[in-house]
C-alpha atoms as a PDB file:
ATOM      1  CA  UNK A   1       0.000   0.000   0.000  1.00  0.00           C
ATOM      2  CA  UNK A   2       2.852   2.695   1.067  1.00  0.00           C
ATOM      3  CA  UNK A   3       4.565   1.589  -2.495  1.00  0.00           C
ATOM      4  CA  UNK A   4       1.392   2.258  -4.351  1.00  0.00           C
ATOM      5  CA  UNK A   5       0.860   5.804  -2.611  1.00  0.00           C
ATOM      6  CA  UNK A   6       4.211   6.802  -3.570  1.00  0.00           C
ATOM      7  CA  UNK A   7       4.116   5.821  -6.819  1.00  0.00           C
ATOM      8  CA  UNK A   8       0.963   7.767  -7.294  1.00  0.00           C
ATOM      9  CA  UNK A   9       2.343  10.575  -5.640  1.00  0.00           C
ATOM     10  CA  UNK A  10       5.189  10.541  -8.044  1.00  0.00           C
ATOM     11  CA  UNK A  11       3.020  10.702 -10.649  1.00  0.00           C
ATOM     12  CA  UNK A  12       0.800  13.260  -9.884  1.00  0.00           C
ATOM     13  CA  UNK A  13       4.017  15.436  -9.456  1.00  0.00           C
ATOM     14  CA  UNK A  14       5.356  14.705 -12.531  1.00  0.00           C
ATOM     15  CA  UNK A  15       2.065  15.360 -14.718  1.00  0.00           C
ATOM     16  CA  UNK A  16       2.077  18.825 -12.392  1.00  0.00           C
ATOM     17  CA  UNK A  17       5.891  19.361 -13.410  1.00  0.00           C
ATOM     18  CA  UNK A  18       5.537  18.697 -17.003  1.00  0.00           C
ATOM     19  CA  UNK A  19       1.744  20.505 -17.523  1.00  0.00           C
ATOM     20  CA  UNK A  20       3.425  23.720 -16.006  1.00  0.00           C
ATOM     21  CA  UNK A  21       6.649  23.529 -17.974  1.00  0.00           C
ATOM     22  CA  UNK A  22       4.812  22.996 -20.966  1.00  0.00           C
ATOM     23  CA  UNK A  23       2.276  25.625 -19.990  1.00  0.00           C
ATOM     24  CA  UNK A  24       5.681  28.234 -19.508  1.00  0.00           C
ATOM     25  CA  UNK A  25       7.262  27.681 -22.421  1.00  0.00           C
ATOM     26  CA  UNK A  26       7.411  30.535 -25.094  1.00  0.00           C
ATOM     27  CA  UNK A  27       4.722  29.484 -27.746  1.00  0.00           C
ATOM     28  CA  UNK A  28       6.866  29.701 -30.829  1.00  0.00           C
ATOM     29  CA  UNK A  29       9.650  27.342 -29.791  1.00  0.00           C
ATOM     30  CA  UNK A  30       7.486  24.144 -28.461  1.00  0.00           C
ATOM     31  CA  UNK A  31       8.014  21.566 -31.257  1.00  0.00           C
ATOM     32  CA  UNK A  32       6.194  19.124 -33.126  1.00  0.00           C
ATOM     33  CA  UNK A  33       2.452  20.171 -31.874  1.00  0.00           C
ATOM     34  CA  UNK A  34       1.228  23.450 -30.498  1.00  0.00           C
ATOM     35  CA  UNK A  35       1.451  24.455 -26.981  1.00  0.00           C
ATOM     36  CA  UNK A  36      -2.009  23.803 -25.861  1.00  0.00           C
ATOM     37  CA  UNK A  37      -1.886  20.118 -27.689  1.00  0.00           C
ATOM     38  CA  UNK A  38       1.015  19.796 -25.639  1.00  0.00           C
ATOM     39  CA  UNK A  39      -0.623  20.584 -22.382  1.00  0.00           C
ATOM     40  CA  UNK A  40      -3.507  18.557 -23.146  1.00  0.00           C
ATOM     41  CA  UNK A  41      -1.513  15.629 -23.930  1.00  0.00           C
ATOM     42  CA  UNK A  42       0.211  16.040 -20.960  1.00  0.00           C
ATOM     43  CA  UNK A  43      -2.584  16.064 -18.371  1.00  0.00           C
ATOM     44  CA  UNK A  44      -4.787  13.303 -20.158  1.00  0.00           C
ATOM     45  CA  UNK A  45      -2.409  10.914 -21.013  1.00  0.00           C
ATOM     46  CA  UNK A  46      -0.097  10.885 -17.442  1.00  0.00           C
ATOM     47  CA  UNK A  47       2.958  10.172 -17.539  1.00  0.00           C
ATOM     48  CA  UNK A  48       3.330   9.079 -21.438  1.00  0.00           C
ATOM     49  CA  UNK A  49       2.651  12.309 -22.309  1.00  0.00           C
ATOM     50  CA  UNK A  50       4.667  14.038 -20.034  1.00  0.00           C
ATOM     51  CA  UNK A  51       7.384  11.800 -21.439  1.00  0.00           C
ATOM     52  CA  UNK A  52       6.952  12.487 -24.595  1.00  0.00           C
ATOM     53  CA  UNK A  53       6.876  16.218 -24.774  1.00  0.00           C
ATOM     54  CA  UNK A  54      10.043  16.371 -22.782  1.00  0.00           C
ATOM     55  CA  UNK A  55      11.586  14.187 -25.582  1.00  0.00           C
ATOM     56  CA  UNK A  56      10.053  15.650 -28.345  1.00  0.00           C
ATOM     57  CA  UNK A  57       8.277  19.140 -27.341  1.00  0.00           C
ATOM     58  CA  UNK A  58      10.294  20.959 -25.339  1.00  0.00           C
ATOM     59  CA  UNK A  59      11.790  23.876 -26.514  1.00  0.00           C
ATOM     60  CA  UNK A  60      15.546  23.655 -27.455  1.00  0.00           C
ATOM     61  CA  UNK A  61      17.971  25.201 -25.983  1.00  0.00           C
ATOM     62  CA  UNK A  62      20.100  28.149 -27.662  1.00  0.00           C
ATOM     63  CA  UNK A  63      23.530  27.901 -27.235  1.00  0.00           C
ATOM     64  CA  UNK A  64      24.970  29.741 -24.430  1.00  0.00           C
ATOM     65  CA  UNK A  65      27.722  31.787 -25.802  1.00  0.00           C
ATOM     66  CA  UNK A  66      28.471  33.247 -29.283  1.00  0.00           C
ATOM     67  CA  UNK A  67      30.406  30.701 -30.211  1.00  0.00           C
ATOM     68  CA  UNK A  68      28.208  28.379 -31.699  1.00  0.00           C
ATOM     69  CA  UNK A  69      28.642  25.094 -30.044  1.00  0.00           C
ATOM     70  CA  UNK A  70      26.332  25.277 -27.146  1.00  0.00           C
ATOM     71  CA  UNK A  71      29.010  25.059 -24.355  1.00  0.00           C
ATOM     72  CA  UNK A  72      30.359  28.035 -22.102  1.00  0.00           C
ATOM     73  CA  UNK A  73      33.739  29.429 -22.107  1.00  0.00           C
ATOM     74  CA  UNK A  74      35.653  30.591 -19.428  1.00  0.00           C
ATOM     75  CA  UNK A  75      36.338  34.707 -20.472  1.00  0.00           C
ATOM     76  CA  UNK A  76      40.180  33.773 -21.011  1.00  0.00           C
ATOM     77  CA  UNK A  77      38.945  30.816 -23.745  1.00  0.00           C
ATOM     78  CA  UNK A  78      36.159  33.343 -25.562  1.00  0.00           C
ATOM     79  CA  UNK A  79      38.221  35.091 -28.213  1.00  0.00           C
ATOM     80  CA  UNK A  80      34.969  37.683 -28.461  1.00  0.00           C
ATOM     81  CA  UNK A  81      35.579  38.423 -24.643  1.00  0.00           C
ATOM     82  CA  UNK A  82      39.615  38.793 -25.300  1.00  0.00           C
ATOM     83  CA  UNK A  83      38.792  41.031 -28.496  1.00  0.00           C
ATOM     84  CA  UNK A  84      36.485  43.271 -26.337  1.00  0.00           C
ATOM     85  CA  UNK A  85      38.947  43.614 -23.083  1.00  0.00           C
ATOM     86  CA  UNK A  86      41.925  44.409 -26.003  1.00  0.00           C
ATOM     87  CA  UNK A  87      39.671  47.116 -27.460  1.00  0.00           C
ATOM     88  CA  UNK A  88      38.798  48.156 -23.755  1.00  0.00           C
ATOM     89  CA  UNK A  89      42.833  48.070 -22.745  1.00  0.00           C
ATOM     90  CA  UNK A  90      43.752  50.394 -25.741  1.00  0.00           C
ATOM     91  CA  UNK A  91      40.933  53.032 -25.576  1.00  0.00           C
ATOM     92  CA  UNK A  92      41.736  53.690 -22.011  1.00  0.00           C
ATOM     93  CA  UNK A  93      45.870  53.693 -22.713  1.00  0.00           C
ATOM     94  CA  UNK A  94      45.105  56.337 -25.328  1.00  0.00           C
ATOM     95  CA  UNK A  95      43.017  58.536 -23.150  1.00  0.00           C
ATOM     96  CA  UNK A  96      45.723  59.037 -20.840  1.00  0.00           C
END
């Protein structure tokens, strides 16, 4: 019986954490089927459909830095941050 309670209680907060995150996310970047589908899906068909719009609706990430692959750089590594401190460095040596 305790086993069955907390497996219902697990799902219950699932279907709550997926309905809400699906519910948050910014219209235009939910894939595959429109926000409210998504929604839908995932409070009538608990858990599958929680499931599957974390696999397949969620919004996708944007890469975090301007470099294009998706992973952070420390500010020595990001040649954009090194460009801007050099351009920083020589406007203040010149106004001196």
């Amino acid at each position: 019986m305790r086993y069955t309670l907390i497996l219902i209680a697990m799902v219950v907060i699932f279907t709550v954490f997926t309905t809400v995150f699906a519910a948050s996310a910014p219209k235009r970047e939910v894939r595959v089927l429109p926000k409210l589908a998504w929604v839908a899906l995932c409070l009538l068909t608990t858990p599958v459909g929680g499931i599957l719009y974390l696999i397949f609706g969620r919004p996708i990430a944007k890469p975090a830095t301007g470099n294009g692959t998706g992973t952070t750089l420390a500010p020595d590594d990001d040649p954009t941050f090194l460009r801007n401190l050099a351009r920083k460095l020589r406007e203040e040596g010149e106004g001196k």
